[in-house]
Every structure is written in C-alpha cells, then in structure tokens.
C-alpha atoms as a PDB file:
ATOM      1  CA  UNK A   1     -55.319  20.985 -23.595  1.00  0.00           C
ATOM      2  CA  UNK A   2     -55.063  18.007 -26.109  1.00  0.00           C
ATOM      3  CA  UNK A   3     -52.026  15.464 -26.301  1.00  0.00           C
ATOM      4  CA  UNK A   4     -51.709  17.334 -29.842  1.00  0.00           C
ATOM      5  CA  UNK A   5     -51.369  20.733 -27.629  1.00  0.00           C
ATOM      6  CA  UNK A   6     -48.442  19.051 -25.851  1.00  0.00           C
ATOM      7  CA  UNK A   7     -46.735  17.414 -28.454  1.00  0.00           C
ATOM      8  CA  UNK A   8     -45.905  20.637 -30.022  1.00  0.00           C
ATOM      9  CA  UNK A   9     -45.122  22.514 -27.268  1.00  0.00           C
ATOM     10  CA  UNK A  10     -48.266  25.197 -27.468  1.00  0.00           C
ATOM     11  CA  UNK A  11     -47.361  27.414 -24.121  1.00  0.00           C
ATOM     12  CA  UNK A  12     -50.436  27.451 -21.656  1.00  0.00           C
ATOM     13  CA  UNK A  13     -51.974  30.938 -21.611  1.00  0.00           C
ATOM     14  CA  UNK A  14     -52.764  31.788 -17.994  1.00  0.00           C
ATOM     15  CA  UNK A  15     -53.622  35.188 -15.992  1.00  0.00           C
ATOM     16  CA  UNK A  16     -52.435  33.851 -12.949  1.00  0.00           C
ATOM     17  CA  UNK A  17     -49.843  35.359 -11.420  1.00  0.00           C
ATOM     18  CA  UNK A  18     -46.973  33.769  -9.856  1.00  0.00           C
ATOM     19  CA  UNK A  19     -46.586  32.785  -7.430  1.00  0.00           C
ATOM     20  CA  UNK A  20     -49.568  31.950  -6.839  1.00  0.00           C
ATOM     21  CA  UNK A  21     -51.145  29.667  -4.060  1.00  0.00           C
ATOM     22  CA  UNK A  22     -55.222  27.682  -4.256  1.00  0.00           C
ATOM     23  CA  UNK A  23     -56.218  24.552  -1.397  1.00  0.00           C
ATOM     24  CA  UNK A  24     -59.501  22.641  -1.272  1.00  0.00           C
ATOM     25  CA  UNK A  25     -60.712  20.600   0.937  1.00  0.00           C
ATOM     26  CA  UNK A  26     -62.958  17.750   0.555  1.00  0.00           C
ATOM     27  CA  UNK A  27     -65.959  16.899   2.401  1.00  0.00           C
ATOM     28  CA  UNK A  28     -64.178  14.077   4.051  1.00  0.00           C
ATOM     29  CA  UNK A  29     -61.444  16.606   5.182  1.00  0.00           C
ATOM     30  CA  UNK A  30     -58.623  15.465   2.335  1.00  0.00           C
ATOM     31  CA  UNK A  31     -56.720  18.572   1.871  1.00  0.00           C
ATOM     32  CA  UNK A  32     -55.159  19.834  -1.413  1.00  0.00           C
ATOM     33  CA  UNK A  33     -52.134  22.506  -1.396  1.00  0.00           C
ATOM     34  CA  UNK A  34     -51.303  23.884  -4.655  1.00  0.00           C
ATOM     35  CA  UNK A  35     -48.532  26.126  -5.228  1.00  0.00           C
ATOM     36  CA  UNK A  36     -46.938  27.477  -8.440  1.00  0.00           C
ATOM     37  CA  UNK A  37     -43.738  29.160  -8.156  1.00  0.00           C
ATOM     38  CA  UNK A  38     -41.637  31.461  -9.977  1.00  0.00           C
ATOM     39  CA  UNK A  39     -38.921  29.325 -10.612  1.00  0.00           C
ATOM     40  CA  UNK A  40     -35.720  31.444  -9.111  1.00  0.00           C
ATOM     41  CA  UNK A  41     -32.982  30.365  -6.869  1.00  0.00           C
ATOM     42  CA  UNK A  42     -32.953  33.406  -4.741  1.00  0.00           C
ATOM     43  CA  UNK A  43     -33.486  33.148  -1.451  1.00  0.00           C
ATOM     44  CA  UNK A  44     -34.617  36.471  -0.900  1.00  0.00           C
ATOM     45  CA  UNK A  45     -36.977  36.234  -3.438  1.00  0.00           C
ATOM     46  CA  UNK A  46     -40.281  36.766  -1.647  1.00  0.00           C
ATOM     47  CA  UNK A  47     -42.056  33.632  -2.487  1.00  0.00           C
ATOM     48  CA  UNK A  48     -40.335  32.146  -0.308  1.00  0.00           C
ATOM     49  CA  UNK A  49     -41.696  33.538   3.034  1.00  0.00           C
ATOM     50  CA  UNK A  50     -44.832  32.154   1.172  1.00  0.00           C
ATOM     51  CA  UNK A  51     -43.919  28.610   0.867  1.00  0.00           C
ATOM     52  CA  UNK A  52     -42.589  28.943   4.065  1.00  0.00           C
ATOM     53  CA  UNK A  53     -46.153  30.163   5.760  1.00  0.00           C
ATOM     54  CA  UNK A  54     -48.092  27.507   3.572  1.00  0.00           C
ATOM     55  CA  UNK A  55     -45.985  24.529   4.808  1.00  0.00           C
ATOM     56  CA  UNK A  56     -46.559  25.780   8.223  1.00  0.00           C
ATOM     57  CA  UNK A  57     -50.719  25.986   7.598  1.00  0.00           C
ATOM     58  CA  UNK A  58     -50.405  22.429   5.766  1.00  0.00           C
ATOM     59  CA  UNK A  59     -48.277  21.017   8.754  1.00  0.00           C
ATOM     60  CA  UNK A  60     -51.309  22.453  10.871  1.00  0.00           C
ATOM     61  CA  UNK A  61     -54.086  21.184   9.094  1.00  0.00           C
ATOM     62  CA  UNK A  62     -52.849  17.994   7.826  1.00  0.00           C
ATOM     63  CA  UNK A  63     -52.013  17.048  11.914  1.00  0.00           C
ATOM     64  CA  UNK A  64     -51.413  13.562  12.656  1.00  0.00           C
ATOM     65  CA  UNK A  65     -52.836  12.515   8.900  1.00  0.00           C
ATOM     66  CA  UNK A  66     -50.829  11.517   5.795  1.00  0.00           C
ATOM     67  CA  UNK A  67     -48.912  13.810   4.228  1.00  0.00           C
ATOM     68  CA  UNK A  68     -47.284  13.742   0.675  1.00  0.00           C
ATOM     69  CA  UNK A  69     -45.811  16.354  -1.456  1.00  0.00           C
ATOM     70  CA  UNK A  70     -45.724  16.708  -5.309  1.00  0.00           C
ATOM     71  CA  UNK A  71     -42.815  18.510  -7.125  1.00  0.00           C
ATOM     72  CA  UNK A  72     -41.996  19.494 -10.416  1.00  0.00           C
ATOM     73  CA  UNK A  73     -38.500  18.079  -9.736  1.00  0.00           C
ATOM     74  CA  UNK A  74     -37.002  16.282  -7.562  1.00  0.00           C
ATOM     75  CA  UNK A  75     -33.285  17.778  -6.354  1.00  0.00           C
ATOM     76  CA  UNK A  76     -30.365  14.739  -6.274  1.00  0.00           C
ATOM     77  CA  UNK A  77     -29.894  15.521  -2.525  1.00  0.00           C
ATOM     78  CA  UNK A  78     -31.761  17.737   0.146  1.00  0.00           C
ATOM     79  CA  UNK A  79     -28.849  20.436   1.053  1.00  0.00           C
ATOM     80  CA  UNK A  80     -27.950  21.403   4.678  1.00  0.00           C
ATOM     81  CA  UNK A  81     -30.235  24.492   4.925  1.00  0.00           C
ATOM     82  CA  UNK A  82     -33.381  26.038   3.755  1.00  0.00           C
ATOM     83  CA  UNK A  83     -31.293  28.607   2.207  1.00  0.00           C
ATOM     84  CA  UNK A  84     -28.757  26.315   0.801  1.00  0.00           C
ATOM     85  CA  UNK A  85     -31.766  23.997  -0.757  1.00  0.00           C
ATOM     86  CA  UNK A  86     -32.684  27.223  -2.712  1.00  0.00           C
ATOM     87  CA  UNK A  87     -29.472  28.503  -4.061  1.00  0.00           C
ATOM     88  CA  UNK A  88     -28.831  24.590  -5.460  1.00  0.00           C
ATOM     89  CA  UNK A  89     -32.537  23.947  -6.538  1.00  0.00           C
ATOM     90  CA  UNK A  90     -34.484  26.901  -6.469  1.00  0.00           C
ATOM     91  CA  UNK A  91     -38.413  26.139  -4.807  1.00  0.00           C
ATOM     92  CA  UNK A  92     -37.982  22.109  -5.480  1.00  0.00           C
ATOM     93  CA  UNK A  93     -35.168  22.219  -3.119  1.00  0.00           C
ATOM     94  CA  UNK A  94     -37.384  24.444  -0.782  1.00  0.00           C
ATOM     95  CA  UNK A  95     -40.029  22.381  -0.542  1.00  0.00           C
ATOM     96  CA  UNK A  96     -37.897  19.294  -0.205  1.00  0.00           C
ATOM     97  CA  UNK A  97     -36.131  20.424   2.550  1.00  0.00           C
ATOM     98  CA  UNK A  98     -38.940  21.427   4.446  1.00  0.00           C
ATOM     99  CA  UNK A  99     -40.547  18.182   3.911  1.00  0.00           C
ATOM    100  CA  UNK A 100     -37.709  16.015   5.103  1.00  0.00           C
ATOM    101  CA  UNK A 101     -37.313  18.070   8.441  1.00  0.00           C
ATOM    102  CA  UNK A 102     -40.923  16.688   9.013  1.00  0.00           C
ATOM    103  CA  UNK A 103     -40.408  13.371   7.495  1.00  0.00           C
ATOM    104  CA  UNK A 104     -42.957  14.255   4.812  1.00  0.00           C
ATOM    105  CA  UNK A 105     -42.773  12.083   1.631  1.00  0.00           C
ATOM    106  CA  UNK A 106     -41.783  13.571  -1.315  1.00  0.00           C
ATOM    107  CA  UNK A 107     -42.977  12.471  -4.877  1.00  0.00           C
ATOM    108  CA  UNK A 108     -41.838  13.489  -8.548  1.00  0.00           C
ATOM    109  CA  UNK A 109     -45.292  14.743 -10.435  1.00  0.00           C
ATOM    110  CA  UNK A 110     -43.878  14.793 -13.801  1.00  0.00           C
ATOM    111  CA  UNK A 111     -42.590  10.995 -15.697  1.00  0.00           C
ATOM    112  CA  UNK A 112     -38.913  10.860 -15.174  1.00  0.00           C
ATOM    113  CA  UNK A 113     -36.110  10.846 -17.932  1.00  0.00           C
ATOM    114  CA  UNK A 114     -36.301   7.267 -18.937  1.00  0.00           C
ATOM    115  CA  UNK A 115     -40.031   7.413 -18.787  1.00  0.00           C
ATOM    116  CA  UNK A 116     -40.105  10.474 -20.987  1.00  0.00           C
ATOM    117  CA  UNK A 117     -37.869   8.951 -23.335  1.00  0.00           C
ATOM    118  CA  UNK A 118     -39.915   6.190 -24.024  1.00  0.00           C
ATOM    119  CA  UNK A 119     -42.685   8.113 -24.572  1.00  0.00           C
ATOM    120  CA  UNK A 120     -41.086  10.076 -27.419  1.00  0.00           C
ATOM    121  CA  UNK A 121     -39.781   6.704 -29.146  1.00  0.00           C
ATOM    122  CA  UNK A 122     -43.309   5.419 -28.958  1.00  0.00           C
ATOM    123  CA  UNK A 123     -45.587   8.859 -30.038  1.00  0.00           C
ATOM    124  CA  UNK A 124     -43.083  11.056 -31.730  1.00  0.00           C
ATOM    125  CA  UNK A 125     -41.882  11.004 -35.482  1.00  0.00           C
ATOM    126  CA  UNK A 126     -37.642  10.179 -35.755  1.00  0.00           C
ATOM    127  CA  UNK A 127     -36.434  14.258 -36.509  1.00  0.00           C
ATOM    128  CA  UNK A 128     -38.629  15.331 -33.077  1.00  0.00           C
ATOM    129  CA  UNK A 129     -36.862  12.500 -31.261  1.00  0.00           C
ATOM    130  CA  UNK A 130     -33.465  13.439 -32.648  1.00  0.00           C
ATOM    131  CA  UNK A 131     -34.242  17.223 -31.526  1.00  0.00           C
ATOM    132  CA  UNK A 132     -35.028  16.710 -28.162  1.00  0.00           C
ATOM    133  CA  UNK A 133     -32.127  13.799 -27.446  1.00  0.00           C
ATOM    134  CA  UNK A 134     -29.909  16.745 -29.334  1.00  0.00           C
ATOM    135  CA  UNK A 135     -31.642  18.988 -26.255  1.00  0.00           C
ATOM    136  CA  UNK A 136     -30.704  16.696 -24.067  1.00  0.00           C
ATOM    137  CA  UNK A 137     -26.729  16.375 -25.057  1.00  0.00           C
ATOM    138  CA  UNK A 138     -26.209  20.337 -25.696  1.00  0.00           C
ATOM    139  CA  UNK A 139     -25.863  22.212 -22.263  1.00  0.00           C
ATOM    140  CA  UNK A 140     -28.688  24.772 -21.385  1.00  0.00           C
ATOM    141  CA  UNK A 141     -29.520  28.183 -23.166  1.00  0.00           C
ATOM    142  CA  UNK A 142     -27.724  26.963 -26.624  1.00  0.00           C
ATOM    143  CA  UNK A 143     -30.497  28.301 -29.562  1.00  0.00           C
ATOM    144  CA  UNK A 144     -30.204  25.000 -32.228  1.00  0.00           C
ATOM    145  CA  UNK A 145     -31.667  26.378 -35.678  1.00  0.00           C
ATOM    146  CA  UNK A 146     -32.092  22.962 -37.028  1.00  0.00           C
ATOM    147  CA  UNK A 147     -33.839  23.062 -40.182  1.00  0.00           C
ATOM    148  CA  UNK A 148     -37.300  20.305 -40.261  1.00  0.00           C
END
C-alpha cells in the first residue's frame, strides 16, 4: 500500500475472514496478539467468546511481563460491564474493559483527531480538506454528492 493508496481511500482487498485472530512470538519470548474484529455492538455476536478466550491465553502467556494493548479506538469511558462496554463501543469497548480489570495499558493505534487534521492541512489539496471537515460536521450515514 502506498501513501497515494491511502490518500484516496483505495479499500484493502483481503481474503481474511473476520474475525480473524494471528500471534507470534519472538525468539526472545515478546508476544504479538492480533485480532481483527467485525465491528458490531452485539454482545451475542460470537466474536466475542473469542476475544474473550484470547485475552485469557494473552493474560497466560504474557504472566508477570508487560502488557499493552492496541485499539482501533479508544471508547471516552470503560462502561460497568463486559456487556455494557459492547453495546456502547462495540469490540474497542470489549477489549478495554477487559484490559482495565487487569490493569493492562491501553493505547490508541491510529493518530487522533487533531493529529489527523493536521495531516490533511499539510498533504491534502483545499476541496479534500473541505470534504472530510464537511464529514466531520454532518452526522453519520448522510451520502454528500459534492461535485470535485
């Protein structure tokens, strides 16, 4: 994928399905979890059991060592319950809440509003920027036709 690739939006093509779960681990025992999720905020939605029984193996095999976890997003607040965490953030607030009932620190993977912001000011030409801080204003779902 090239920065060109991002900057206009070309969607990854993948045959992985989802969710889908890979580790690693190094020869000096550094462990990597990755988990990609079907983003849903149902928590009967089988995935997740599996998020549940991967936290469990990473609690096991990370013992005693340091632990961080990487999100997609991170939720405004960790909710009361597992099941509440999913119905307000879907697998972000999963993951979150499992990681603060072990004290696990929790980081955001992706560059955070202001960051992205600057980012498009800096690399993208004025009508992009004034499409995506139009994005930004109009709620969710709305289709803008704006003509380029």
């Amino acid at each position: 994928m090239t920065k060109e690739d991002i900057l206009l939006f070309k969607p990854i093509k993948t045959n992985k399905p989802i969710p889908y779960f890979y580790s690693y681990t190094s020869s000096d025992e550094k462990v990597i979890f990755a988990f990609g999720a079907n983003h849903s905020r149902d928590p009967q939605h089988l995935q997740f059991a599996l998020i549940k029984a991967k936290w469990e193996e990473f609690l096991d095999i990370t013992k005693g060592g340091n632990r961080v976890v990487f999100i997609e997003t991170i939720p405004r607040h960790v909710a009361n319950s597992f099941t509440e965490s999913i119905k307000e953030h879907g697998e972000s607030g999963a993951i979150c809440w499992l990681a603060n009932e072990k004290d696990v620190l929790v980081k955001y993977a992706e560059p955070s509003p202001s960051e992205q912001r600057i980012f498009y000011v800096k690399n993208l030409i004025q009508r992009w920027l004034l499409i995506l801080l139009l994005l930004e204003i109009f709620p969710v779902g709305l289709e803008l036709k704006i003509p380029i």
